[in-house]
N, C-alpha and C. Protein backbone atom coordinates (compact mmCIF):
# COMPACT_ATOMS: atom_id res chain seq x y z
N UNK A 1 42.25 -14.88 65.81
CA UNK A 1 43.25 -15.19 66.84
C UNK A 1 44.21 -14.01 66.97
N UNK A 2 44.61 -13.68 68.33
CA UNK A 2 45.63 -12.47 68.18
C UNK A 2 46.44 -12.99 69.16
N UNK A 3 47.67 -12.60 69.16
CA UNK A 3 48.82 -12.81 70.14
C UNK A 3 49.13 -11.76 70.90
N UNK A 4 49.15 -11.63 72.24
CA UNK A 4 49.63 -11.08 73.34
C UNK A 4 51.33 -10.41 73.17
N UNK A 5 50.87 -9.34 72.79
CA UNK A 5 52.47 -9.02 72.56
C UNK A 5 53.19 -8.88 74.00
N UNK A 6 53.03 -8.96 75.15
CA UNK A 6 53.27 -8.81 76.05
C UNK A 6 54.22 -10.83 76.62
N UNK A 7 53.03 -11.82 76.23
CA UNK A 7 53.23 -13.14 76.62
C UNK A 7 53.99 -13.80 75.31
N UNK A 8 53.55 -13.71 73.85
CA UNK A 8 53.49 -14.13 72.81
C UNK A 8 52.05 -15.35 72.93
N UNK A 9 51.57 -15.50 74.17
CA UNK A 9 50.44 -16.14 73.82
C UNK A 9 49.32 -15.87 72.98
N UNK A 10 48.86 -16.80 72.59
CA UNK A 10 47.33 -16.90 71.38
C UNK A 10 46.40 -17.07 71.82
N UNK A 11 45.05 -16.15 71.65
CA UNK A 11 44.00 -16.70 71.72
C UNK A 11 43.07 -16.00 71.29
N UNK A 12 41.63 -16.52 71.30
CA UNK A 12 40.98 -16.19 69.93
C UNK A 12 39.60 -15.80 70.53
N UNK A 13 38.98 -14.37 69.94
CA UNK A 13 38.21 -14.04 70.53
C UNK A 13 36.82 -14.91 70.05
N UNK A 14 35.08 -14.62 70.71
CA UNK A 14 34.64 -15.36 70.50
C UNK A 14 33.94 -15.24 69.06
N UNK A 15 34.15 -13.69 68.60
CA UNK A 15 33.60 -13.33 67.16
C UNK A 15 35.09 -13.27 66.60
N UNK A 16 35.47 -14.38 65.04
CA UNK A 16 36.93 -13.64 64.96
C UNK A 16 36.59 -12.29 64.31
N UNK A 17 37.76 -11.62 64.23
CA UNK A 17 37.88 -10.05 63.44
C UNK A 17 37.27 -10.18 62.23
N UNK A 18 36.67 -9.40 61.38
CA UNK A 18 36.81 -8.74 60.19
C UNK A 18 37.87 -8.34 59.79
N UNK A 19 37.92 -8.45 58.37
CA UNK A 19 38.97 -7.65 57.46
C UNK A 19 38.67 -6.51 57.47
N UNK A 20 39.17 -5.38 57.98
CA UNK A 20 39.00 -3.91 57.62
C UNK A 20 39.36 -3.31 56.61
N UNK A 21 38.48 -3.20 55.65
CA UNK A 21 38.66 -2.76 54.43
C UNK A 21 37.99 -1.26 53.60
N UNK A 22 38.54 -0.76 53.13
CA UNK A 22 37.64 0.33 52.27
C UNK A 22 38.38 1.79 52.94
N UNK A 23 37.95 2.65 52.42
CA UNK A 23 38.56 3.93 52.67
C UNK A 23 38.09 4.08 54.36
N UNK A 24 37.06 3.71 54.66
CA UNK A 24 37.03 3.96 56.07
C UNK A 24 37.46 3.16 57.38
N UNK A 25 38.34 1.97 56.57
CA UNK A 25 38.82 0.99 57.06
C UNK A 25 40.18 1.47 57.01
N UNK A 26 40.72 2.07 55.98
CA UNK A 26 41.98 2.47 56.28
C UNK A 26 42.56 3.44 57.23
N UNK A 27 41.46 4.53 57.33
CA UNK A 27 41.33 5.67 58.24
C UNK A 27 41.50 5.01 59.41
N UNK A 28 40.38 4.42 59.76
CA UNK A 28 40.53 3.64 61.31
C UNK A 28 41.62 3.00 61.82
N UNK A 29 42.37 2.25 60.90
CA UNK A 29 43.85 1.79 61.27
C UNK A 29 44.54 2.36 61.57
N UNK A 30 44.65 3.72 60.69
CA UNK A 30 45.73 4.84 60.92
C UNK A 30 45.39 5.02 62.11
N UNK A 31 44.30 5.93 62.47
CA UNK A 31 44.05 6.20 63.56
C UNK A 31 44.31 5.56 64.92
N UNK A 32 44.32 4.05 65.16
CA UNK A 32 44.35 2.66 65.83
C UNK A 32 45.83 3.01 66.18
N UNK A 33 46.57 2.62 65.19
CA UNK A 33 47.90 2.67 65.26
C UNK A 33 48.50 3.98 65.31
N UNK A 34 47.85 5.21 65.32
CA UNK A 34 48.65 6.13 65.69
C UNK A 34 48.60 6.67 66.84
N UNK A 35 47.34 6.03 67.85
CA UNK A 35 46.75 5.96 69.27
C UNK A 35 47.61 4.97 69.88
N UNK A 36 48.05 3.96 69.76
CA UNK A 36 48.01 2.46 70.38
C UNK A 36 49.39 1.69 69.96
N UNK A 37 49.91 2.30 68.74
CA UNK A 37 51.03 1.82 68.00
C UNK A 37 50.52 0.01 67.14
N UNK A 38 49.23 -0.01 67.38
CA UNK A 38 48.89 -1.26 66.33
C UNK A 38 47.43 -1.22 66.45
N UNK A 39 46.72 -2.13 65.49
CA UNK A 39 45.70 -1.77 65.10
C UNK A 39 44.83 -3.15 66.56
N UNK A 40 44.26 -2.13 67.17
CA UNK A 40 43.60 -2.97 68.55
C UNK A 40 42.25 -3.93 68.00
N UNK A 41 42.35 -4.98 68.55
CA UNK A 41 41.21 -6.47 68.90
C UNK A 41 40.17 -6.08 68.48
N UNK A 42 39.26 -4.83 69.45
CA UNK A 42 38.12 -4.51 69.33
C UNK A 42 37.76 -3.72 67.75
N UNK A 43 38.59 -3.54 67.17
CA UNK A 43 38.47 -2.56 66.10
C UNK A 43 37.78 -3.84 65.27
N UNK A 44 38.73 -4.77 64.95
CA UNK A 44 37.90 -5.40 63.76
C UNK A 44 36.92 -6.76 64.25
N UNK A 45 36.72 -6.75 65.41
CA UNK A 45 35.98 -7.44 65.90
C UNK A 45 33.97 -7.15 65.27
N UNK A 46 34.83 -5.62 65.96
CA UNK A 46 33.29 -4.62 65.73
C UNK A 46 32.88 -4.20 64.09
N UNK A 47 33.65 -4.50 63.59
CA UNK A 47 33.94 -3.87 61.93
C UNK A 47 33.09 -4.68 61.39
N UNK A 48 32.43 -5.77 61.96
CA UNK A 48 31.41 -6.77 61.67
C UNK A 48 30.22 -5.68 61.61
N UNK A 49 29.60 -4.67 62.33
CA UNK A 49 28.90 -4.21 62.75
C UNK A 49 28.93 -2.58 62.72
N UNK A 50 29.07 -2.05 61.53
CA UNK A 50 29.92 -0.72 61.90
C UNK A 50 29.10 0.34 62.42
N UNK A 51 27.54 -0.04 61.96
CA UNK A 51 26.96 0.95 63.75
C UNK A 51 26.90 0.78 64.79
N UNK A 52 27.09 -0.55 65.00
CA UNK A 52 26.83 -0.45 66.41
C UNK A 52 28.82 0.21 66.73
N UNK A 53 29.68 0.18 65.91
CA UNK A 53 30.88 0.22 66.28
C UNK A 53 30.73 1.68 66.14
N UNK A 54 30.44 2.73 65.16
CA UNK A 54 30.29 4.41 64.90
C UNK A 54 29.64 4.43 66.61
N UNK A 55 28.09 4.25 66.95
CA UNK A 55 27.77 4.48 68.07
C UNK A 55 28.82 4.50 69.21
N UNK A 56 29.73 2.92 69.22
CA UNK A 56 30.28 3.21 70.79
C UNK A 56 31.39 4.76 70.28
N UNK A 57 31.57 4.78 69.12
CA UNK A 57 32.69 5.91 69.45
C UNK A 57 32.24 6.87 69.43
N UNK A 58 31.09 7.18 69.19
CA UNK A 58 30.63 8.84 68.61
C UNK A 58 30.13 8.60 70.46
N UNK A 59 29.64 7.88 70.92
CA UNK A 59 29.25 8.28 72.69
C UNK A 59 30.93 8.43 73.34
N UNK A 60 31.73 7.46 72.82
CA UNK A 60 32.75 8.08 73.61
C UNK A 60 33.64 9.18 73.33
N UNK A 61 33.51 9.74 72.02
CA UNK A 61 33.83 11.50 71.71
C UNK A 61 33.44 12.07 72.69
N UNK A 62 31.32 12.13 72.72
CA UNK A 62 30.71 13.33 72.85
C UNK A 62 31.22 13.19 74.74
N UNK A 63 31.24 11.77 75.53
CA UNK A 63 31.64 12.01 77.04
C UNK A 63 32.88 12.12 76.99
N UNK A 64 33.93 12.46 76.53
CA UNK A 64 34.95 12.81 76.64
C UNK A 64 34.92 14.12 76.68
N UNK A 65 33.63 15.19 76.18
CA UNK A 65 33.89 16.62 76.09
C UNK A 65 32.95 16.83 77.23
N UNK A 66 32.49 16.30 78.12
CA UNK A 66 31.59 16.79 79.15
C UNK A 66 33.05 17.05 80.39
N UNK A 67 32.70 18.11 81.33
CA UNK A 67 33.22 18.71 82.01
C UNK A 67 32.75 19.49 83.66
N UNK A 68 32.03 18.45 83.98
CA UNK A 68 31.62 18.67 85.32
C UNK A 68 32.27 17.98 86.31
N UNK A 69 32.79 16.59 86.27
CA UNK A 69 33.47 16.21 87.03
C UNK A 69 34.71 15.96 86.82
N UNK A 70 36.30 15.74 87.84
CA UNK A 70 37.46 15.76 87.25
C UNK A 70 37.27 14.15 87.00
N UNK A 71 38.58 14.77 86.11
CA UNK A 71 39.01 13.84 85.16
C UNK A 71 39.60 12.71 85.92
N UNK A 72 40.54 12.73 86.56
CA UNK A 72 41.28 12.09 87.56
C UNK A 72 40.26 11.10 88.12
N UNK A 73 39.26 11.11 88.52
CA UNK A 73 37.89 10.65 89.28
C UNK A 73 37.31 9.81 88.71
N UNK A 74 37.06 10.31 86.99
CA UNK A 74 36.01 9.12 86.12
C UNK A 74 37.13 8.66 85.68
N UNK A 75 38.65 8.41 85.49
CA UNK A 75 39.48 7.16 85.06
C UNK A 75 39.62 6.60 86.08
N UNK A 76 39.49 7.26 87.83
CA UNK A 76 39.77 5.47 88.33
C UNK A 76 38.91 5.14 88.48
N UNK A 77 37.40 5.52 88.24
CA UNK A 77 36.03 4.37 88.27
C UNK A 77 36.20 3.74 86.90
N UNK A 78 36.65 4.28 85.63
CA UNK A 78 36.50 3.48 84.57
C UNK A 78 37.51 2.04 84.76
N UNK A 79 38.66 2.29 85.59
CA UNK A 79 39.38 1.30 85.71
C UNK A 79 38.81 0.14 86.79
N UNK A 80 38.15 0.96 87.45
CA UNK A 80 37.68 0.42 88.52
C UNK A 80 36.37 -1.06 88.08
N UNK A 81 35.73 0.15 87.11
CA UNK A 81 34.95 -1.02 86.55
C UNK A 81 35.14 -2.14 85.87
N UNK A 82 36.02 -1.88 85.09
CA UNK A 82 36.81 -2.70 83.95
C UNK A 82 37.85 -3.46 84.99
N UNK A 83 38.29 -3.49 86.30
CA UNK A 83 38.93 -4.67 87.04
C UNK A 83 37.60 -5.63 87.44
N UNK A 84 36.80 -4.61 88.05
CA UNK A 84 35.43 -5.67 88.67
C UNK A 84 34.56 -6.43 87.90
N UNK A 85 34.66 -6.31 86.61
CA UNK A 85 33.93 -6.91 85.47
C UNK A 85 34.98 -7.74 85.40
N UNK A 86 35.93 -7.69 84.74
CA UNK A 86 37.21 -8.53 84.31
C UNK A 86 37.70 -8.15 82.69
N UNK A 87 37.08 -6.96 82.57
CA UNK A 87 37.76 -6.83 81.00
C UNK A 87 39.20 -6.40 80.86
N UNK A 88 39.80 -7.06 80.65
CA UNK A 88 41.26 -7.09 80.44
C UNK A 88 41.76 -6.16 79.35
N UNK A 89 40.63 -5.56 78.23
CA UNK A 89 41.67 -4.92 77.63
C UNK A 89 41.01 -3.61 78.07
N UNK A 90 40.04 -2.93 78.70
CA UNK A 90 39.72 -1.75 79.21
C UNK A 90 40.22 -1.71 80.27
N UNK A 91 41.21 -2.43 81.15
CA UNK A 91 41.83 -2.08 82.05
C UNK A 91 43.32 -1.89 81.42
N UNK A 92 43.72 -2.55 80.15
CA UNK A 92 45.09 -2.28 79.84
C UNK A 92 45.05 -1.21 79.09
N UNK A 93 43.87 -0.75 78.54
CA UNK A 93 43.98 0.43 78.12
C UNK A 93 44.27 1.86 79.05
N UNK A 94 43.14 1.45 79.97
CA UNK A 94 43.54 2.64 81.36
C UNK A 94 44.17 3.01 81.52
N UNK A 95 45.32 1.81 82.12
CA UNK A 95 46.31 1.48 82.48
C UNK A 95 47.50 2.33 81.64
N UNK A 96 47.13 2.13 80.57
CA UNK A 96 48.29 2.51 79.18
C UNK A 96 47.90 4.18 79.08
N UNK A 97 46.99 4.59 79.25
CA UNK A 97 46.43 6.25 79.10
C UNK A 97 47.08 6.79 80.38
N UNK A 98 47.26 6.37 80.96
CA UNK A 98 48.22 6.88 82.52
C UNK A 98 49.07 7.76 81.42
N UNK A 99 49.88 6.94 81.21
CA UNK A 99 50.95 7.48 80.47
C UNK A 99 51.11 8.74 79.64
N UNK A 100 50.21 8.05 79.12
CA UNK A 100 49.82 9.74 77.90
C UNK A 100 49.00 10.61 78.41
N UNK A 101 47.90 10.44 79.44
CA UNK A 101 47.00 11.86 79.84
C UNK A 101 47.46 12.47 81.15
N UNK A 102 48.83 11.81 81.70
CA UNK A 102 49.50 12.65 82.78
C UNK A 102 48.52 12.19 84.11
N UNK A 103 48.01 10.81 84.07
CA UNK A 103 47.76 10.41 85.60
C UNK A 103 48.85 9.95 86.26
N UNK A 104 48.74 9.84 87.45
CA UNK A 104 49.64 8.87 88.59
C UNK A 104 50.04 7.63 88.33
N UNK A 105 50.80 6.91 87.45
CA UNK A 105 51.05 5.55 87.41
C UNK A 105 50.95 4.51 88.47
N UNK A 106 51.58 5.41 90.18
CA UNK A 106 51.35 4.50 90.93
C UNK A 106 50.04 4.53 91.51
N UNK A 107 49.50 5.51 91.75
CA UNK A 107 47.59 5.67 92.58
C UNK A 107 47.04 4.50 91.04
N UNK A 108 47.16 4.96 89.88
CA UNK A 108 46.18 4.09 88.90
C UNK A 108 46.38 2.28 88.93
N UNK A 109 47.99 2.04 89.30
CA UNK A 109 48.04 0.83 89.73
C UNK A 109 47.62 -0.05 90.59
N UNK A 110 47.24 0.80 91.99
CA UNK A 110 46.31 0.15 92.84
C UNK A 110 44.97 0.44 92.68
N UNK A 111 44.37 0.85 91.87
CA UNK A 111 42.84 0.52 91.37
C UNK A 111 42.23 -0.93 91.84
N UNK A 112 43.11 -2.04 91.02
CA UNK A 112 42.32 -3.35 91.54
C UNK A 112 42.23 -3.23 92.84
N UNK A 113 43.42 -2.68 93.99
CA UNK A 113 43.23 -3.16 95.07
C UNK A 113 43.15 -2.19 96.06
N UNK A 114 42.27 -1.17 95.72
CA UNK A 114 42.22 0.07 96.23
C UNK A 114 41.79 -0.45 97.93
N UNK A 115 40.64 -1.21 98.01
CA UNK A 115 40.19 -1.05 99.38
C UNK A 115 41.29 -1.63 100.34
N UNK A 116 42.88 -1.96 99.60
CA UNK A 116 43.70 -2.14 100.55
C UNK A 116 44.68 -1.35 100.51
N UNK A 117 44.92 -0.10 99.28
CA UNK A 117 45.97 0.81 99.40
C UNK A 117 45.41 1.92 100.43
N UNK A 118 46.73 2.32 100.45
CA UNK A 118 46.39 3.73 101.33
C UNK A 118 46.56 4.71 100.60
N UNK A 119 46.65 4.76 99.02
CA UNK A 119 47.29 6.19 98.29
C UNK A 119 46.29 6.71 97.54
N UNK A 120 44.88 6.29 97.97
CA UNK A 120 43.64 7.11 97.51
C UNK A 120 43.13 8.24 98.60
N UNK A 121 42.45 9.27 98.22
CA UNK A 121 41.89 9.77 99.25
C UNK A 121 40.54 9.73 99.49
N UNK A 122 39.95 10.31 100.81
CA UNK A 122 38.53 9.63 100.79
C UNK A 122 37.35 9.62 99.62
N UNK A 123 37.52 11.23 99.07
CA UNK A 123 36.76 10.81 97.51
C UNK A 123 36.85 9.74 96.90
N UNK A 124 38.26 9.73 96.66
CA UNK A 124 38.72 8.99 95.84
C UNK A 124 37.92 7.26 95.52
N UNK A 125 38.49 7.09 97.53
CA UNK A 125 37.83 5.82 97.60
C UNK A 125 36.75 5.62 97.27
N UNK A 126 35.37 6.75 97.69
CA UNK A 126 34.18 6.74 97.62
C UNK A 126 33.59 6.58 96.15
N UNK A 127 34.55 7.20 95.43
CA UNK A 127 34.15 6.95 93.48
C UNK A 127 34.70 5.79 93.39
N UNK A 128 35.79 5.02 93.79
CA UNK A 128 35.86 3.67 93.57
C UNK A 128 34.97 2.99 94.51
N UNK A 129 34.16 2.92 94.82
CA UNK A 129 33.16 2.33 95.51
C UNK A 129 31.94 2.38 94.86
N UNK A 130 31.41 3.59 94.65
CA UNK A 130 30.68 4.09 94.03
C UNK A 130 30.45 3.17 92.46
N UNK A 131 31.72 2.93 91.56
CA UNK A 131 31.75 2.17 90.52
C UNK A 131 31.50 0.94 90.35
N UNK A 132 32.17 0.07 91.56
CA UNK A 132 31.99 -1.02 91.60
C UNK A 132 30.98 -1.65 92.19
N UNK A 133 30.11 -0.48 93.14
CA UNK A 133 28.75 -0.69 93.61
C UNK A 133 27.65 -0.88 91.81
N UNK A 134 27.78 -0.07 91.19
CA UNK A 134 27.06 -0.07 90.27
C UNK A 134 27.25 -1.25 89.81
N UNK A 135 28.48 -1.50 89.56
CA UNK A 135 28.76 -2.35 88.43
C UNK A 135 28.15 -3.85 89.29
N UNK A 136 27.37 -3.96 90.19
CA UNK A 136 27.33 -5.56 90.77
C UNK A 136 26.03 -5.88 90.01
N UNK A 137 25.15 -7.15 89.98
CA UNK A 137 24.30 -7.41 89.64
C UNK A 137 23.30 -8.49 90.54
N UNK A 138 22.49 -7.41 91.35
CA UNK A 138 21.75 -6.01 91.09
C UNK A 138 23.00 -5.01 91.78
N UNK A 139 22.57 -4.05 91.13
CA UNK A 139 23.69 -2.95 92.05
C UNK A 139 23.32 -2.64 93.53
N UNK A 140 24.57 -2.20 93.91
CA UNK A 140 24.57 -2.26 95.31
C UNK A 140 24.64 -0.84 95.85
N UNK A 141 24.72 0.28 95.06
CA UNK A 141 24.79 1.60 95.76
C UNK A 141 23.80 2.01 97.27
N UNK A 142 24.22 2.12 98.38
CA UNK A 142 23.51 3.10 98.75
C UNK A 142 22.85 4.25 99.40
N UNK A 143 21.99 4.81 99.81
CA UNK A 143 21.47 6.09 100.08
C UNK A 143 22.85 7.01 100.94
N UNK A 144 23.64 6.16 101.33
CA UNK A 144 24.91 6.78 102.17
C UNK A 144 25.86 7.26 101.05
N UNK A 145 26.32 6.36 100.46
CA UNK A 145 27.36 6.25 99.42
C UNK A 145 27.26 7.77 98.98
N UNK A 146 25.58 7.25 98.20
CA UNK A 146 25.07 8.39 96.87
C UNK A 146 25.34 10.03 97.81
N UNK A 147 25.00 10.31 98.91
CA UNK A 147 24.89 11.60 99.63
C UNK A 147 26.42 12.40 100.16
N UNK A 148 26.80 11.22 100.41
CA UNK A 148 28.17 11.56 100.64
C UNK A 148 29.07 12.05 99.20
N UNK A 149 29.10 11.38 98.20
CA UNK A 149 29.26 11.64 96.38
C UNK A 149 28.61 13.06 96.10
N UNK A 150 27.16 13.28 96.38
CA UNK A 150 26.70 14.29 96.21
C UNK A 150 27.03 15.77 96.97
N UNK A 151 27.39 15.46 98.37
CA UNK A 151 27.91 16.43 98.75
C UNK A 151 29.03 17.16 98.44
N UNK A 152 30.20 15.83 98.19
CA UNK A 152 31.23 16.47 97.54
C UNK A 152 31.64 16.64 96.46
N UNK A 153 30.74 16.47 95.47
CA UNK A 153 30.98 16.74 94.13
C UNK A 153 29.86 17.87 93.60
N UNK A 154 28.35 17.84 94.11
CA UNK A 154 27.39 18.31 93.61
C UNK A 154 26.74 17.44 92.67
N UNK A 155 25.49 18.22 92.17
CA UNK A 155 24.44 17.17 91.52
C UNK A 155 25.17 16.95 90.02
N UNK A 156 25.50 17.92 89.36
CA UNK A 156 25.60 17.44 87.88
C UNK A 156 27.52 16.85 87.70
N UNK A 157 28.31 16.79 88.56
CA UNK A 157 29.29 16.05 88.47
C UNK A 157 29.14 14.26 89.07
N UNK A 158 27.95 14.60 89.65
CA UNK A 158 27.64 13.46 90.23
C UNK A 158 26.58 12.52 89.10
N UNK A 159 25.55 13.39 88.37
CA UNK A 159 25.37 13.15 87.36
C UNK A 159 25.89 11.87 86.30
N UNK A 160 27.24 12.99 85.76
CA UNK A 160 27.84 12.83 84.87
C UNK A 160 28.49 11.61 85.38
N UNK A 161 29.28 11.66 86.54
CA UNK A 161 29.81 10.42 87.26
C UNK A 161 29.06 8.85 87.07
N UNK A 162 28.17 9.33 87.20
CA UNK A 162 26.78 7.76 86.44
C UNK A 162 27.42 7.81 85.67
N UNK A 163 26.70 8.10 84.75
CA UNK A 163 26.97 8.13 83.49
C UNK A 163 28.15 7.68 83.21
N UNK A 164 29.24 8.19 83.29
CA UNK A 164 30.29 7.67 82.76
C UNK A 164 30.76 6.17 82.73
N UNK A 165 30.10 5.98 84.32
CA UNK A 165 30.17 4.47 84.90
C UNK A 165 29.41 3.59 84.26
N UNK A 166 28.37 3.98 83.78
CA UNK A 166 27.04 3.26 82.73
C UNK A 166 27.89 2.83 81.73
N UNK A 167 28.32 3.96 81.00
CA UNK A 167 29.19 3.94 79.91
C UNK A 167 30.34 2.63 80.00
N UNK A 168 31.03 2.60 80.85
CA UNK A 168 32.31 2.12 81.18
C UNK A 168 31.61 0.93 81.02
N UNK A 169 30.83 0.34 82.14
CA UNK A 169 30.31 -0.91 82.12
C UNK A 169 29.66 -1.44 80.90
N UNK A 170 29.55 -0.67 80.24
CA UNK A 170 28.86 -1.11 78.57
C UNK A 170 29.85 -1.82 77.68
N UNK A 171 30.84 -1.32 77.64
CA UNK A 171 31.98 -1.32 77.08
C UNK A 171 32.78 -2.65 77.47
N UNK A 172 32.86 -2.47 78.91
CA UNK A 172 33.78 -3.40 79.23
C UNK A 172 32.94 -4.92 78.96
N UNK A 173 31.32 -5.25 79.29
CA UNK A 173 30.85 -6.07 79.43
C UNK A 173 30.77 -6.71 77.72
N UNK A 174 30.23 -5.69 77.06
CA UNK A 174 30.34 -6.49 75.51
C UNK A 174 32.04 -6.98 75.16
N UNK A 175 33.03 -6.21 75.64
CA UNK A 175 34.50 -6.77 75.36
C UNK A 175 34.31 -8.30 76.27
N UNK A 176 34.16 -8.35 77.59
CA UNK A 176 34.25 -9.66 77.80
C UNK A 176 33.41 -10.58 77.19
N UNK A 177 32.28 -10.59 77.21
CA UNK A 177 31.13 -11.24 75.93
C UNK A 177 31.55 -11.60 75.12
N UNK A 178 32.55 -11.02 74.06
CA UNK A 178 32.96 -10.98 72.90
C UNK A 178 34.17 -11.84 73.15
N UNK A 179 34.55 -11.85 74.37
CA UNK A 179 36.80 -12.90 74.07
C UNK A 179 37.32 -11.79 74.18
N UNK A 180 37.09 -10.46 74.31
CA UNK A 180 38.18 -9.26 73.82
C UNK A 180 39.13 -9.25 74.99
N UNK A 181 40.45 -9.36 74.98
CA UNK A 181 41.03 -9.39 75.75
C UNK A 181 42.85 -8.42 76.09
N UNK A 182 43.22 -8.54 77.02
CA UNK A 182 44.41 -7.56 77.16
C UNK A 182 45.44 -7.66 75.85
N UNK A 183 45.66 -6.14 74.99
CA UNK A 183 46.61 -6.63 74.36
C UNK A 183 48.36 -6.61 74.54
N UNK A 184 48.27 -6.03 76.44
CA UNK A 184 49.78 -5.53 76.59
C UNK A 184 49.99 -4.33 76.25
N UNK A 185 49.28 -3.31 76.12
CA UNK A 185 49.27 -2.15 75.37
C UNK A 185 49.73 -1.28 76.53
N UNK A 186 49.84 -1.82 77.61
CA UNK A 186 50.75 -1.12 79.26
C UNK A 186 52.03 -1.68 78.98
N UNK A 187 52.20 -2.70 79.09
CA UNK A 187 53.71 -3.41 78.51
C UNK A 187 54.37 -3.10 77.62
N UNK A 188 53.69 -2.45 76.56
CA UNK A 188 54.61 -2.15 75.47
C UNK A 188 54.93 -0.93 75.44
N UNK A 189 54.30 0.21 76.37
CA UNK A 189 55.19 1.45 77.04
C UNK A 189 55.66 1.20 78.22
N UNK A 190 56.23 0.06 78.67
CA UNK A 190 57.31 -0.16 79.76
C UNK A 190 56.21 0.17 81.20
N UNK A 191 55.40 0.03 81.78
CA UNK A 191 54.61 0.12 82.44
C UNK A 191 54.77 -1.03 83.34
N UNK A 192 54.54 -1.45 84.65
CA UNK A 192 55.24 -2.43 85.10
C UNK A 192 53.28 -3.66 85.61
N UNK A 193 53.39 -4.03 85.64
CA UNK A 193 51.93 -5.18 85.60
C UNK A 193 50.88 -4.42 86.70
N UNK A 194 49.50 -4.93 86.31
CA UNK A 194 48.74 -4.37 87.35
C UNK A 194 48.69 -5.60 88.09
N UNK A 195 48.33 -5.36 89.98
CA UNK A 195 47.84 -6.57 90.70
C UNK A 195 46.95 -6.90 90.77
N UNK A 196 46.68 -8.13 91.32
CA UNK A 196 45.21 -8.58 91.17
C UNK A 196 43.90 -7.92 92.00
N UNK A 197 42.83 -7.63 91.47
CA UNK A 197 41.20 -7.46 91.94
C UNK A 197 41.70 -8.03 93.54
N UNK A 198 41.23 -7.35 94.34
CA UNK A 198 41.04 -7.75 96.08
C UNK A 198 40.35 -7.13 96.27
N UNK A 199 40.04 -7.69 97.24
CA UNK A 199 37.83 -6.79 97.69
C UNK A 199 37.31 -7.50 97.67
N UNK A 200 35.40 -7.18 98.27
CA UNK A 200 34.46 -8.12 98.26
C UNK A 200 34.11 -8.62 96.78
N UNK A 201 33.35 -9.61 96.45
CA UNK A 201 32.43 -10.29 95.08
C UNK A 201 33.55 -11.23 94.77
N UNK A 202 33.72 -11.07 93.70
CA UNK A 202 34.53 -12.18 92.96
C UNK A 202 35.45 -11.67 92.34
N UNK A 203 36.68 -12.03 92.38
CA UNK A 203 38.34 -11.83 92.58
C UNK A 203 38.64 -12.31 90.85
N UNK A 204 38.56 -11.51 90.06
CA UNK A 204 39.10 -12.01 88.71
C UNK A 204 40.72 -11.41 88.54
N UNK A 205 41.35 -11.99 87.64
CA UNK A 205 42.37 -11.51 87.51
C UNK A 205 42.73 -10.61 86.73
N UNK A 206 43.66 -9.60 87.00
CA UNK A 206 43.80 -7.93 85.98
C UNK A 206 44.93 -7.77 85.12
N UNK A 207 45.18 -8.64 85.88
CA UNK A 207 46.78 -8.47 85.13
C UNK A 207 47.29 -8.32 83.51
N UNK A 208 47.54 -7.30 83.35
CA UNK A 208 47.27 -6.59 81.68
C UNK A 208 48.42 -7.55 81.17
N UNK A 209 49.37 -7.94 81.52
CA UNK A 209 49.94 -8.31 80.82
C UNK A 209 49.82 -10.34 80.23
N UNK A 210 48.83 -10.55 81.05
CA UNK A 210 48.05 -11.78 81.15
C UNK A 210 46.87 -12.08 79.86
């Protein structure tokens, strides 16, 4: 069970945590809490499992050092995905990295509801499209989307752009699977709430501090 430092509400994911224990259990906390200021949901959720938990991080090191497409681009599809799925704490994380990797607080806030802001530009829109096309089931990308992406980015940023989105959706889908949910981790650097998912499919709610 964990509490919402944001609500003080409780609730309990569908695997509870592990005790994180042992010298490499202590490392990870430090680390947790010196990222996040407390030791996050998914950590000891996964601590049940510590390869499959080494894997998600050693893939999200090695795509963090790839460098073909901007940066700016694969966080609002990662957010993008993580609203259209409904994972609440990969969007409060997003959300919360604004802060520290020097994005736009207000462009990253309208993510959920991009196809009604006006403060994206046409790329922009097109990679949030692009994400949430993937992310449908079956995906919906097409032959327009992909050419238009390709023109203005080229093949291996466009590439990598998959990819990242693959990635994202991996992540976010085992967190919802699992109960993993928002821990306020935008709220607790003074960040003001995200609005809700608007657009076509199905309208879940984002709201990190929820």
């Amino acid at each position: 069970m964990n509490t919402d430092t944001s609500t003080g509400t409780t609730r309990t994911t569908r695997v509870p945590p592990a005790e994180i224990t042992g010298l490499r259990g202590a490392v990870a906390k430090k680390l947790s809490t010196r990222m996040f200021g407390e030791v996050v949901e998914p950590l000891g959720v996964m601590w049940h499992h510590r390869e499959v938990l080494g894997f998600g991080l050693r893939a999200g090191r090695k795509a963090a050092k790839w460098g073909e497409c901007d940066e700016d681009l694969k966080a609002f599809a990662h957010m993008a995905v993580a609203s259209f799925v409904g994972c609440g704490f990969c969007l409060d994380l997003g959300y919360f990295r604004t802060r520290h990797e020097g994005l736009d607080e207000t462009r990253a806030r309208e993510v959920p509801r991009w196809r009604e802001s006006d403060v994206f530009t046409p790329l922009e829109r097109d990679v949030l499209e692009y994400a949430e096309a993937m992310s449908g089931t079956p995906p919906t990308v097409t032959d327009e989307l992909s050419a238009r992406l390709l023109e203005r980015l080229g093949a291996p940023a466009l590439v990598e752009l998959t990819a990242w989105i693959a990635l994202a959706n991996m992540t976010a889908r085992m967190n919802v699977a699992l109960g993993i949910g928002a821990q306020g981790l935008a709220a607790s650097c003074g960040l003001r709430p995200l609005p809700e998912r608007t657009g076509t499919g199905t309208t879940r709610g984002t709201d990190t501090t929820s």
